[in-house]
N, C-alpha and C. Protein backbone atom coordinates (compact mmCIF):
# COMPACT_ATOMS: atom_id res chain seq x y z
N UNK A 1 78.17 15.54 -61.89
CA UNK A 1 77.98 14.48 -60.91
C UNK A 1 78.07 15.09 -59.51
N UNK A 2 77.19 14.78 -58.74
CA UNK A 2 77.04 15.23 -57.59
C UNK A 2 77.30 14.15 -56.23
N UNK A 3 77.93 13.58 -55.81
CA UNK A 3 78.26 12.31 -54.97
C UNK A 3 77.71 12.43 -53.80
N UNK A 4 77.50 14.37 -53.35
CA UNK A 4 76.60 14.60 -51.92
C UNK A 4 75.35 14.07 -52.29
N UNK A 5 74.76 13.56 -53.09
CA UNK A 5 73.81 13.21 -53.22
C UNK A 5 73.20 12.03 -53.56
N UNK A 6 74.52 11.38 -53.93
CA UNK A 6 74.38 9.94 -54.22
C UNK A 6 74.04 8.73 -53.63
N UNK A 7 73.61 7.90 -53.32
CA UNK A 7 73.15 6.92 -52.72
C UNK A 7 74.49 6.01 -52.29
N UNK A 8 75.11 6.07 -51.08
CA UNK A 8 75.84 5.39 -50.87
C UNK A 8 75.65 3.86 -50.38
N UNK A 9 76.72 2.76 -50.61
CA UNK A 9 76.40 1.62 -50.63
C UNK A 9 77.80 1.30 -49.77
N UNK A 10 78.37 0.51 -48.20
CA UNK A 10 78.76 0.22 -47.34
C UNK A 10 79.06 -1.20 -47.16
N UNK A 11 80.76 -1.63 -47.54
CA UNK A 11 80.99 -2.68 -48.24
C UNK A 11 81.75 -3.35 -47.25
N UNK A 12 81.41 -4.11 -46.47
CA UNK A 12 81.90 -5.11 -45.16
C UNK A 12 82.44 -6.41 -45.92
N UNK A 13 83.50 -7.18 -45.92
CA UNK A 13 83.84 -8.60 -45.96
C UNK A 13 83.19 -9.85 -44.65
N UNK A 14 83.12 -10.84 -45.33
CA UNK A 14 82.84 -12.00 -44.28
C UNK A 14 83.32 -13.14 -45.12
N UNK A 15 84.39 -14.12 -44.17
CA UNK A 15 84.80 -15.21 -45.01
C UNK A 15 83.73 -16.82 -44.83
N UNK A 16 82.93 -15.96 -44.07
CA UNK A 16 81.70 -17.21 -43.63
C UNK A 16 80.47 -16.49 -43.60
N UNK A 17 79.89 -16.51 -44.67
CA UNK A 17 78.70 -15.79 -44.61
C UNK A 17 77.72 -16.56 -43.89
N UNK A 18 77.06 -17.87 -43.96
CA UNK A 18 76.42 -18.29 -42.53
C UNK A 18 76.42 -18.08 -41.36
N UNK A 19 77.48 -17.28 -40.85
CA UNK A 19 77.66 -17.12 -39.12
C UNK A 19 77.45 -15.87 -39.55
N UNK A 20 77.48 -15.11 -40.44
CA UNK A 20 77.59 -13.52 -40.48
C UNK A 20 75.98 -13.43 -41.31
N UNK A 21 75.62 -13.96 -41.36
CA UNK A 21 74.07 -14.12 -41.48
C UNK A 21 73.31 -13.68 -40.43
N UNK A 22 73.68 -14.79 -39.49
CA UNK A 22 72.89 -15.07 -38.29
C UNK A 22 73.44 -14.03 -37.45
N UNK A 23 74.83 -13.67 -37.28
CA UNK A 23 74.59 -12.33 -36.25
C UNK A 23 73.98 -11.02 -36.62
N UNK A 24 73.99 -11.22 -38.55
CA UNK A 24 73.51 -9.40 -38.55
C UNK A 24 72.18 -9.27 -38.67
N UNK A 25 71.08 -10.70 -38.46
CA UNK A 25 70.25 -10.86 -38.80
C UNK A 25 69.80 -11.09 -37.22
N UNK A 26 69.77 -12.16 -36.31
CA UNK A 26 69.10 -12.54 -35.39
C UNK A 26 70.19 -11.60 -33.98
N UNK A 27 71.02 -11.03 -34.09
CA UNK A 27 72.02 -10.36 -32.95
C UNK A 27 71.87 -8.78 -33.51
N UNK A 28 71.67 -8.11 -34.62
CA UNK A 28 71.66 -6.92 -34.68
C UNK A 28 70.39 -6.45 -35.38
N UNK A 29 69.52 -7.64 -35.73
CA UNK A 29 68.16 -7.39 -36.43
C UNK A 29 67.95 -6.70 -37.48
N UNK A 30 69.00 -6.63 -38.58
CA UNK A 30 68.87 -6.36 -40.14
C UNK A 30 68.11 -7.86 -40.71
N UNK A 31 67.16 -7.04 -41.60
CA UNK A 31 66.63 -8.02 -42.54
C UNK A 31 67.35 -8.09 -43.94
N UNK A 32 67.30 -9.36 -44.42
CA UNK A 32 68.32 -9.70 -45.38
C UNK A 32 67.75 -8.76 -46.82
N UNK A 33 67.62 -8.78 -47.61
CA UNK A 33 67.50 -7.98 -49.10
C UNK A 33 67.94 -9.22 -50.08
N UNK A 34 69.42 -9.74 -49.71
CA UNK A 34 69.57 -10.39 -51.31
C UNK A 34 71.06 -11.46 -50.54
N UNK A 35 70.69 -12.75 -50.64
CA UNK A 35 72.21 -13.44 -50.64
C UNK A 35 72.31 -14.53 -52.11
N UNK A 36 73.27 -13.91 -52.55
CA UNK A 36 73.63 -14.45 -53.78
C UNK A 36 75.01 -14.75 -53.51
N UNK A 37 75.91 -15.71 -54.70
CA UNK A 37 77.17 -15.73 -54.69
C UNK A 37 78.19 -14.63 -53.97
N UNK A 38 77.78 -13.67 -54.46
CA UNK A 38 79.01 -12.31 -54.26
C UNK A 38 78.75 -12.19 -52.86
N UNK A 39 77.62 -11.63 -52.29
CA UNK A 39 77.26 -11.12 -51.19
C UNK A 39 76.11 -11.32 -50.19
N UNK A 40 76.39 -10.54 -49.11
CA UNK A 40 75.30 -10.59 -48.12
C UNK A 40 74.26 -9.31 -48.43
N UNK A 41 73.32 -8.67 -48.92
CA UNK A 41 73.07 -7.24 -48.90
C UNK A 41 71.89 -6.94 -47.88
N UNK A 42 71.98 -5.94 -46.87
CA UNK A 42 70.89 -5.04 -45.97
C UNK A 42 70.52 -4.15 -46.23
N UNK A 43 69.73 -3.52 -46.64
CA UNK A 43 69.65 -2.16 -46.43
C UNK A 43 68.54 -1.28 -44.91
N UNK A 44 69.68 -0.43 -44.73
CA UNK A 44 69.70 0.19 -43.82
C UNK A 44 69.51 1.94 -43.61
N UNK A 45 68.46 2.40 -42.90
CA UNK A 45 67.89 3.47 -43.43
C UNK A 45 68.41 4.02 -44.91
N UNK A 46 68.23 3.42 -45.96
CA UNK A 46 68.35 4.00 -46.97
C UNK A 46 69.79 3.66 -47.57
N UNK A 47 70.81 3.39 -46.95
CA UNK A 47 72.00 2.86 -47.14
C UNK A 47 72.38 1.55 -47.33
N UNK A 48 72.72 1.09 -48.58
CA UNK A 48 73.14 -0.34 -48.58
C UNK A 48 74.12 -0.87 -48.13
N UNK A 49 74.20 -1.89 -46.98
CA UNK A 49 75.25 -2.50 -46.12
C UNK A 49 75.43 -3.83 -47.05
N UNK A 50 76.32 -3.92 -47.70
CA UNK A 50 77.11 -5.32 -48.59
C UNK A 50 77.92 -5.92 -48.23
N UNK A 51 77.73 -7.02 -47.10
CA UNK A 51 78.82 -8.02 -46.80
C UNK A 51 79.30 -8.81 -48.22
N UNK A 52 80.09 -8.78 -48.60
CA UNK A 52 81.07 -9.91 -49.87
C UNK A 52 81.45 -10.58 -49.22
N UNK A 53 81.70 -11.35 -49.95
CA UNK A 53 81.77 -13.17 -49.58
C UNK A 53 82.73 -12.98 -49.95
N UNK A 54 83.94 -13.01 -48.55
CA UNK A 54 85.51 -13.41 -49.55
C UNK A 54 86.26 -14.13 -48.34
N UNK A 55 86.54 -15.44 -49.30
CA UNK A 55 87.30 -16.36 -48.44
C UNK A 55 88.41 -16.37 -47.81
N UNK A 56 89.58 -15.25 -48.07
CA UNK A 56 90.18 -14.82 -47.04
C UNK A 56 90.24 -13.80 -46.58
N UNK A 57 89.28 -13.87 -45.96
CA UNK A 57 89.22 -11.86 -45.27
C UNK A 57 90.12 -11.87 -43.59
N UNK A 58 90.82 -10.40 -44.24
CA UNK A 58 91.61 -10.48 -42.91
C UNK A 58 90.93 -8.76 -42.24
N UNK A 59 90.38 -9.19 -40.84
CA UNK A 59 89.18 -7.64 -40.35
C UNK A 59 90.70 -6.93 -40.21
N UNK A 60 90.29 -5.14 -40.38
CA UNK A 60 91.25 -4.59 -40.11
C UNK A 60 91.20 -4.18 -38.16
N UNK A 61 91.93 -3.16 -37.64
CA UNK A 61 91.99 -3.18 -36.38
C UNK A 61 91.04 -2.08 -36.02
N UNK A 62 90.82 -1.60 -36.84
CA UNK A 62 89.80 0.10 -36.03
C UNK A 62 88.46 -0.24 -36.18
N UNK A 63 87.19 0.62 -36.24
CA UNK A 63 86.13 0.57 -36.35
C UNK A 63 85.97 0.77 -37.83
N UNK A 64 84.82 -0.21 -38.29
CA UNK A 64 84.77 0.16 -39.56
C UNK A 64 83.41 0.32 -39.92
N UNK A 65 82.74 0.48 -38.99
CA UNK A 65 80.91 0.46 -39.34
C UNK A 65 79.85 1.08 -37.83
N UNK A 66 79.78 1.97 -37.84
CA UNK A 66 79.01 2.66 -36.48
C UNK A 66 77.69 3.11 -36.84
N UNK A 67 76.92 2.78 -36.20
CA UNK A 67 75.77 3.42 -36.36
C UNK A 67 75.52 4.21 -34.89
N UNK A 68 74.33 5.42 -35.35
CA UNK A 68 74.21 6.49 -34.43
C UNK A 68 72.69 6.16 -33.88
N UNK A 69 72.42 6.15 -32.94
CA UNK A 69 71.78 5.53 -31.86
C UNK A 69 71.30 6.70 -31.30
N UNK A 70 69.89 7.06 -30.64
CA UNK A 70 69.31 7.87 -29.57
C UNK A 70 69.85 7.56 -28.18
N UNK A 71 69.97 6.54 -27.83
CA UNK A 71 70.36 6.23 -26.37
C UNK A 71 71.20 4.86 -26.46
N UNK A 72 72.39 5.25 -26.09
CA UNK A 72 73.21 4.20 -25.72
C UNK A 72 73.36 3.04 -24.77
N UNK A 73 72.38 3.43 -23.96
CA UNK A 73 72.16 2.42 -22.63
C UNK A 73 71.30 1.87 -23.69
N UNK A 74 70.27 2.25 -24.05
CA UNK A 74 69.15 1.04 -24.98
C UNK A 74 69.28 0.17 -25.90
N UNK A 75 70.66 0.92 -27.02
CA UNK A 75 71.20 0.08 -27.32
C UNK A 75 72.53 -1.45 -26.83
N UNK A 76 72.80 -0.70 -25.80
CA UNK A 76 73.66 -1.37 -24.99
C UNK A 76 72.46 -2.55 -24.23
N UNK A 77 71.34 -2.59 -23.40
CA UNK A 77 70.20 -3.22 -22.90
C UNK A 77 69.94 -4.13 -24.61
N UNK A 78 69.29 -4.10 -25.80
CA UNK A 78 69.26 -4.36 -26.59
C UNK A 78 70.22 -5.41 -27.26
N UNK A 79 71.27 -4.81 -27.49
CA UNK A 79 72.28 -5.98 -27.96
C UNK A 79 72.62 -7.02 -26.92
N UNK A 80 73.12 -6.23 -25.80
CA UNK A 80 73.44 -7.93 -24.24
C UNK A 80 72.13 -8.85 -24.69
N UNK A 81 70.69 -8.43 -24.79
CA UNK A 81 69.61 -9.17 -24.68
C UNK A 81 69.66 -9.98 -25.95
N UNK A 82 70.44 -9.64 -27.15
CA UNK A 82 70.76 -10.86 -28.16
C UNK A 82 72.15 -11.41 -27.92
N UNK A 83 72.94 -11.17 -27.22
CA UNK A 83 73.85 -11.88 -26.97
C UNK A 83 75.73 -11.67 -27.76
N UNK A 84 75.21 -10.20 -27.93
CA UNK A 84 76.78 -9.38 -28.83
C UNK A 84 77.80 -9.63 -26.95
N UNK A 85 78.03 -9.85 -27.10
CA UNK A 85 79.50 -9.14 -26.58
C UNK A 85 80.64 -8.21 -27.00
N UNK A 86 80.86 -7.71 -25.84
CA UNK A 86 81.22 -5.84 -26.29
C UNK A 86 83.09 -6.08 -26.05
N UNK A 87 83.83 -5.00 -26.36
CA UNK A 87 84.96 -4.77 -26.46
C UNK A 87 85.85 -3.89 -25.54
N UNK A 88 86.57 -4.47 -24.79
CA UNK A 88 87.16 -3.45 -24.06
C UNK A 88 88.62 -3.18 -24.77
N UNK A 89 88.82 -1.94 -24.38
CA UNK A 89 90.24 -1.64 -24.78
C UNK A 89 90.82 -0.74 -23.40
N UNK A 90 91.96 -1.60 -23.30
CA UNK A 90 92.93 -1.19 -22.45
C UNK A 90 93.68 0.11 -22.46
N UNK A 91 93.14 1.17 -21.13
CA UNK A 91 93.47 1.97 -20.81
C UNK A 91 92.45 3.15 -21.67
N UNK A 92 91.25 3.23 -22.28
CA UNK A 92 90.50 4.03 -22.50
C UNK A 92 89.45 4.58 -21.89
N UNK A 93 89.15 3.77 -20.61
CA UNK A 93 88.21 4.11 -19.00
C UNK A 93 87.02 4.35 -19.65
N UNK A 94 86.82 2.77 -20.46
CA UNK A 94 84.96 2.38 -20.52
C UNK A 94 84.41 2.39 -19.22
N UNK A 95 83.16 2.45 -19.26
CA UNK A 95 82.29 1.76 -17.86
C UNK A 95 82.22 0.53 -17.86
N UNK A 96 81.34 0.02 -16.64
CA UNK A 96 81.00 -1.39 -16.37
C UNK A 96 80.50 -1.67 -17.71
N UNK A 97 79.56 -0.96 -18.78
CA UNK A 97 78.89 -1.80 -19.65
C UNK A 97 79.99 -1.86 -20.66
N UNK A 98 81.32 -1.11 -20.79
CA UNK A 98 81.74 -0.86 -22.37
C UNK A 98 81.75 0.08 -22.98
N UNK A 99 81.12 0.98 -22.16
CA UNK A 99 80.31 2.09 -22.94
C UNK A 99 81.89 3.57 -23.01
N UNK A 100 82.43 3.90 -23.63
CA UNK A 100 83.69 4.95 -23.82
C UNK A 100 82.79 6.25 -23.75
N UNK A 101 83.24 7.12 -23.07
CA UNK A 101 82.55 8.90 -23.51
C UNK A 101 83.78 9.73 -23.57
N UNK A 102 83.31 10.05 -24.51
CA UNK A 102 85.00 11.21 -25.18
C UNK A 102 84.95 12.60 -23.88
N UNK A 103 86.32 13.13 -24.15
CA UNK A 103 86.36 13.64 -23.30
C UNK A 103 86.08 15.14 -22.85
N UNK A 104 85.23 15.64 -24.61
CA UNK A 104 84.25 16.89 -24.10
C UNK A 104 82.68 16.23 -23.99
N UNK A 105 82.68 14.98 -23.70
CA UNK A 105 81.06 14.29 -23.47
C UNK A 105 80.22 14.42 -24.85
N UNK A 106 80.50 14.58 -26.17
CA UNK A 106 79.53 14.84 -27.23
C UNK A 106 79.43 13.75 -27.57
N UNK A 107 80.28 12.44 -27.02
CA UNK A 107 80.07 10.79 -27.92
C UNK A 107 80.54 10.08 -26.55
N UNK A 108 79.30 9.19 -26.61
CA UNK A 108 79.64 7.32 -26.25
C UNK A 108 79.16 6.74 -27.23
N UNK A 109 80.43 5.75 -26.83
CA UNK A 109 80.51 4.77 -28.10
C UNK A 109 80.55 3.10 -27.39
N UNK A 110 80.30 2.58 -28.02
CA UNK A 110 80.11 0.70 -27.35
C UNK A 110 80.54 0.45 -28.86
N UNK A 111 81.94 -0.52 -28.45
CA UNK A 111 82.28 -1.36 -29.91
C UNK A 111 82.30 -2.96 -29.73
N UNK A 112 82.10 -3.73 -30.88
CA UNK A 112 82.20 -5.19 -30.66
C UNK A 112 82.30 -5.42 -32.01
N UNK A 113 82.09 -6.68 -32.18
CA UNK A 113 83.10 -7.17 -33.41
C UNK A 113 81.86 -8.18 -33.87
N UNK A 114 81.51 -8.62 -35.31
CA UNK A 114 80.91 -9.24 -36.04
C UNK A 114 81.67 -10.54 -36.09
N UNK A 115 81.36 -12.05 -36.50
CA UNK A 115 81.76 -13.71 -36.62
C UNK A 115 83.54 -12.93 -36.94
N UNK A 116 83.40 -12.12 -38.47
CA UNK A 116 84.88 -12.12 -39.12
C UNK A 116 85.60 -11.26 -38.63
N UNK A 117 85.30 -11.03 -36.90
CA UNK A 117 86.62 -9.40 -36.64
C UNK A 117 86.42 -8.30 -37.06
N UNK A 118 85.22 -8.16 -37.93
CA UNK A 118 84.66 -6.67 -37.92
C UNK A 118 84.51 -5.92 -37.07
N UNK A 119 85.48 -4.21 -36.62
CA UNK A 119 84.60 -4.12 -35.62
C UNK A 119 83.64 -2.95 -35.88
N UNK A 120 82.61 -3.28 -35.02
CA UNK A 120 81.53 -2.75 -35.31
C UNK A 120 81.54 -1.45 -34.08
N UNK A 121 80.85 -0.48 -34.40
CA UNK A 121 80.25 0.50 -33.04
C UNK A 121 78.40 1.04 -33.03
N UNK A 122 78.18 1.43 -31.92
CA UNK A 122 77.24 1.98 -31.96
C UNK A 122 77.63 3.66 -31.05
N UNK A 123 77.22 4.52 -31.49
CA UNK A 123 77.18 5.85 -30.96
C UNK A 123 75.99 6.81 -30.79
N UNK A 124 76.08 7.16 -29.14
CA UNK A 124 75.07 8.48 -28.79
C UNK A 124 75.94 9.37 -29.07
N UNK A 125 75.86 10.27 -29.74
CA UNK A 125 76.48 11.93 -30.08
C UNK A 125 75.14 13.03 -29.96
N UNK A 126 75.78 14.05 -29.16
CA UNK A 126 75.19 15.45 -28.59
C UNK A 126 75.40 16.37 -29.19
């Protein structure tokens, strides 16, 4: 068995899949694949993103889902224009947009959070 090679599948909770519909669908522009009982499913370059339907989901506190992006301003222009709102965290010296750059410059990152407290990121890395 080889797992570097395996088709990985990316397992998000939502305790309201209707609101978590509509943001990963009309706010981050994934097209749906399959909503059945269990889940929400996307797939995403090649990777299956599986929101489960679970009625008490509690989001944890870190990032749990980033995608890697060519340009961060575009994605940053992009999401404001559907209406995400972004995340600041105190004392990490985002910019005006949100936007964090580590401190040898190889990553900005913009995080925000999905209906259930997911939080989500997007990243330019050099």
């Amino acid at each position: 068995m080889d797992l570097t090679s395996a088709k990985p599948t990316v397992f998000l909770a939502t305790a309201d899949a209707e609101a978590a519909r509509a943001f990963y669908e009309q706010k981050l522009g994934l097209t749906l694949d399959v909503d059945d009982a269990y889940a929400l499913v996307y797939q995403m370059a090649g990777t299956e993103l599986r929101l489960s339907k679970v009625p008490n989901h509690t989001p944890l506190p870190f990032t749990v889902l980033d995608w890697q992006v060519p340009s961060i301003s575009d994605a940053h222009a992009t999401l404001s224009a559907n209406g995400v709102e972004f995340m600041i965290y105190e004392g990490m010296g985002q910019d005006e947009n949100g936007i964090w750059t580590s401190p040898d410059g190889g990553a900005r990152i913009l995080w925000f959070q999905d209906p259930d407290g997911n939080v989500l990121s997007v990243s330019e890395r050099s």
